[in-house]
Protein backbone atom coordinates (compact mmCIF):
# COMPACT_ATOMS: atom_id res chain seq x y z
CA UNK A 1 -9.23 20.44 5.47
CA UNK A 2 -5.81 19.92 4.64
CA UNK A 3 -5.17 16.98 6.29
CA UNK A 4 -6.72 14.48 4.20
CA UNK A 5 -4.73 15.96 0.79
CA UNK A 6 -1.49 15.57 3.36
CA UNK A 7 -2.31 11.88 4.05
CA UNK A 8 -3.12 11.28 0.54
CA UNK A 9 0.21 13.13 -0.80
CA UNK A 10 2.32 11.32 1.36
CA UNK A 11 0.71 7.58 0.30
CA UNK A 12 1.72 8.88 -3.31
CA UNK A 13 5.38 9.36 -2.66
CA UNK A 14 5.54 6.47 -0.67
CA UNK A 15 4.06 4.35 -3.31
CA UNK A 16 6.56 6.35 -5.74
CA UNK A 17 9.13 5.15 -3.95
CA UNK A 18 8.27 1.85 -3.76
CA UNK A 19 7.62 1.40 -7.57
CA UNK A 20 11.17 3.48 -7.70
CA UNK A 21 12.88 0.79 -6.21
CA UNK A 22 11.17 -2.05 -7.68
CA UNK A 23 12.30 -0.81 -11.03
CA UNK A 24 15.90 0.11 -9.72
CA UNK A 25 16.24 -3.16 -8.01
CA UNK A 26 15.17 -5.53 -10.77
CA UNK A 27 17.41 -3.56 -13.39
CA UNK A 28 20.51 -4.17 -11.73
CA UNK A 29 19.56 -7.84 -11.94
CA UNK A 30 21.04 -9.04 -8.63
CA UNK A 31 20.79 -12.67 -7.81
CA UNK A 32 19.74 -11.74 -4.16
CA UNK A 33 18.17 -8.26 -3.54
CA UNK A 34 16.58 -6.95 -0.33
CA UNK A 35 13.66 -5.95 -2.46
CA UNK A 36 12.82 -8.42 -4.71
CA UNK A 37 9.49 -7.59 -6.71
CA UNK A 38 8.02 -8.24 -10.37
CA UNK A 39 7.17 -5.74 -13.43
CA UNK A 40 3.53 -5.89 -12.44
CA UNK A 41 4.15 -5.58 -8.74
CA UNK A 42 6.08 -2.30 -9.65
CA UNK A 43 3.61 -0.72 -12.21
CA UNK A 44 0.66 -1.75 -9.58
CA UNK A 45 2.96 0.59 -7.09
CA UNK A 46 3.23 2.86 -10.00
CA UNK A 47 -0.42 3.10 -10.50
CA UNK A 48 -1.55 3.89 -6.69
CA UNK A 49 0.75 6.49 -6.72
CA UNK A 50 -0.66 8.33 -9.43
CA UNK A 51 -4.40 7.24 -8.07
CA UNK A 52 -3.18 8.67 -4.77
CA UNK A 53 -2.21 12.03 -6.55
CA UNK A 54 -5.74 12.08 -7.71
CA UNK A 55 -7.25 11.61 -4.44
CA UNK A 56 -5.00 14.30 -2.87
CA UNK A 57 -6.76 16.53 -5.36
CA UNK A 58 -10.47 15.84 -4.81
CA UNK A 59 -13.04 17.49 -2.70
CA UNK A 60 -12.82 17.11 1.04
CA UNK A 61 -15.32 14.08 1.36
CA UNK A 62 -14.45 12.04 -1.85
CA UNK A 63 -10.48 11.68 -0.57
CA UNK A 64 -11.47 10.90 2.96
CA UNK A 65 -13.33 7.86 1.48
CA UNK A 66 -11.08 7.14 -1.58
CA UNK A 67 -8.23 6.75 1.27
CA UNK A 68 -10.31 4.19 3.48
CA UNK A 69 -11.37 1.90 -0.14
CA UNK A 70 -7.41 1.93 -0.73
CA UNK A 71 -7.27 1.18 3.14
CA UNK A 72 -10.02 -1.79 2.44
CA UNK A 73 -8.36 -2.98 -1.55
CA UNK A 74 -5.12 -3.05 -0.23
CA UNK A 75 -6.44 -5.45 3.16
CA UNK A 76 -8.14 -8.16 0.56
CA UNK A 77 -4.54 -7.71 -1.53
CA UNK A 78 -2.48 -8.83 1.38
CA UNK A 79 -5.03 -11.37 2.13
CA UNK A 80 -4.74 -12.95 -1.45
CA UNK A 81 -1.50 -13.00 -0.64
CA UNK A 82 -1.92 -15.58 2.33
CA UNK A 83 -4.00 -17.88 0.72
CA UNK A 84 -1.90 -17.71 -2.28
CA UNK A 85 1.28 -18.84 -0.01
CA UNK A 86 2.02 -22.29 -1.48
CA UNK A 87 4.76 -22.93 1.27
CA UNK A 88 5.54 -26.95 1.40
CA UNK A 89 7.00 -29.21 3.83
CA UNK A 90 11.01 -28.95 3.04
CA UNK A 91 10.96 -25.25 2.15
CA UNK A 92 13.61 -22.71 3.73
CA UNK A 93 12.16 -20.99 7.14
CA UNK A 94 13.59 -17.87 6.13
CA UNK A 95 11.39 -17.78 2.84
CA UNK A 96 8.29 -19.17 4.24
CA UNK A 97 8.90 -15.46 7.02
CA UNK A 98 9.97 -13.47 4.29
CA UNK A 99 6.62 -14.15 2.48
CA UNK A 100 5.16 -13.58 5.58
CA UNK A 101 6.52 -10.69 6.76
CA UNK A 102 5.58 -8.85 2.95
CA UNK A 103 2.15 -9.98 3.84
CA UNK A 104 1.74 -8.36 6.59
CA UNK A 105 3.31 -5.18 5.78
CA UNK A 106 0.67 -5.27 3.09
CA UNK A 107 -1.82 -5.97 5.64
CA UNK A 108 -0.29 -3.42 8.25
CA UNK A 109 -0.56 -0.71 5.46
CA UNK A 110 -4.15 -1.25 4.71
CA UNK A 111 -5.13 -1.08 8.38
CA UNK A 112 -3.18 1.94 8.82
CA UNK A 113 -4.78 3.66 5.58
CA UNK A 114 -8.14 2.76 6.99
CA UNK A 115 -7.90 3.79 10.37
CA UNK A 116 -6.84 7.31 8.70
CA UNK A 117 -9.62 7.61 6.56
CA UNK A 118 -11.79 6.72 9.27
CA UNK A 119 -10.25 9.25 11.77
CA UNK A 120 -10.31 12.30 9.29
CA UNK A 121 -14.31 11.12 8.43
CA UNK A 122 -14.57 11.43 12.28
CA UNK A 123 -12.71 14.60 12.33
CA UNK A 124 -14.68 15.88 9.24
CA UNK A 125 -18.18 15.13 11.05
CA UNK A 126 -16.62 17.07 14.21
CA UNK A 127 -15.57 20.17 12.50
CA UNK A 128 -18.84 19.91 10.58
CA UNK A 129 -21.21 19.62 13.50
């Protein structure tokens, strides 16, 4: 089944891409950029896309449910993030939404990584049966 290496290949070179412009962004050292991250944020990106890369290349069964425990890790990231949010009383809207908004991408991605895993297991056990 090709399907799960696709998914798999395509969370690598997004991740790639993210860690890309992490690094890019933060050596250009702009006082405001659209996306502002830190050295360990990028390598983190770094890392999933070469742990991605791996997954694309594993048996069948192993990616299917490598892809839903990235689905799952990257959930309880993104909900670290929210209970890390030390937004106070006096604090710009527009930061308070913009650390919002990153959370819930991060959420929004985990969700949609685990609702593909879990579709190609279902797909697997269909093709299988």
């Amino acid at each position: 089944m090709k399907s799960s290496s696709t998914i798999a290949w395509t969370f690598s070179v997004l991740f790639l891409v993210l860690a890309l412009l992490g690094f890019i962004s933060d050596s250009l050292l702009v006082d405001s950029a659209f996306f502002e991250t830190n050295t360990i944020l990028n390598f983190t990106h770094l890392i999933t896309a070469v742990g991605f890369a791996f997954v694309a290349k594993e048996k069948v069964d192993e990616s299917i449910h490598h892809i839903q425990v990235f689905g799952v890790t990257y959930m309880m990231i993104s909900g670290i993030g929210f209970m890390g949010m030390n937004i106070q009383i006096g604090e710009p809207w527009s930061y308070a939404l913009y650390l919002n908004f990153l959370n819930y991408v991060q959420f929004g991605l985990g969700i949609i990584l685990s609702i593909s895993g879990s579709m190609l297991k279902k797909r697997r056990r269909l093709i299988l049966a």
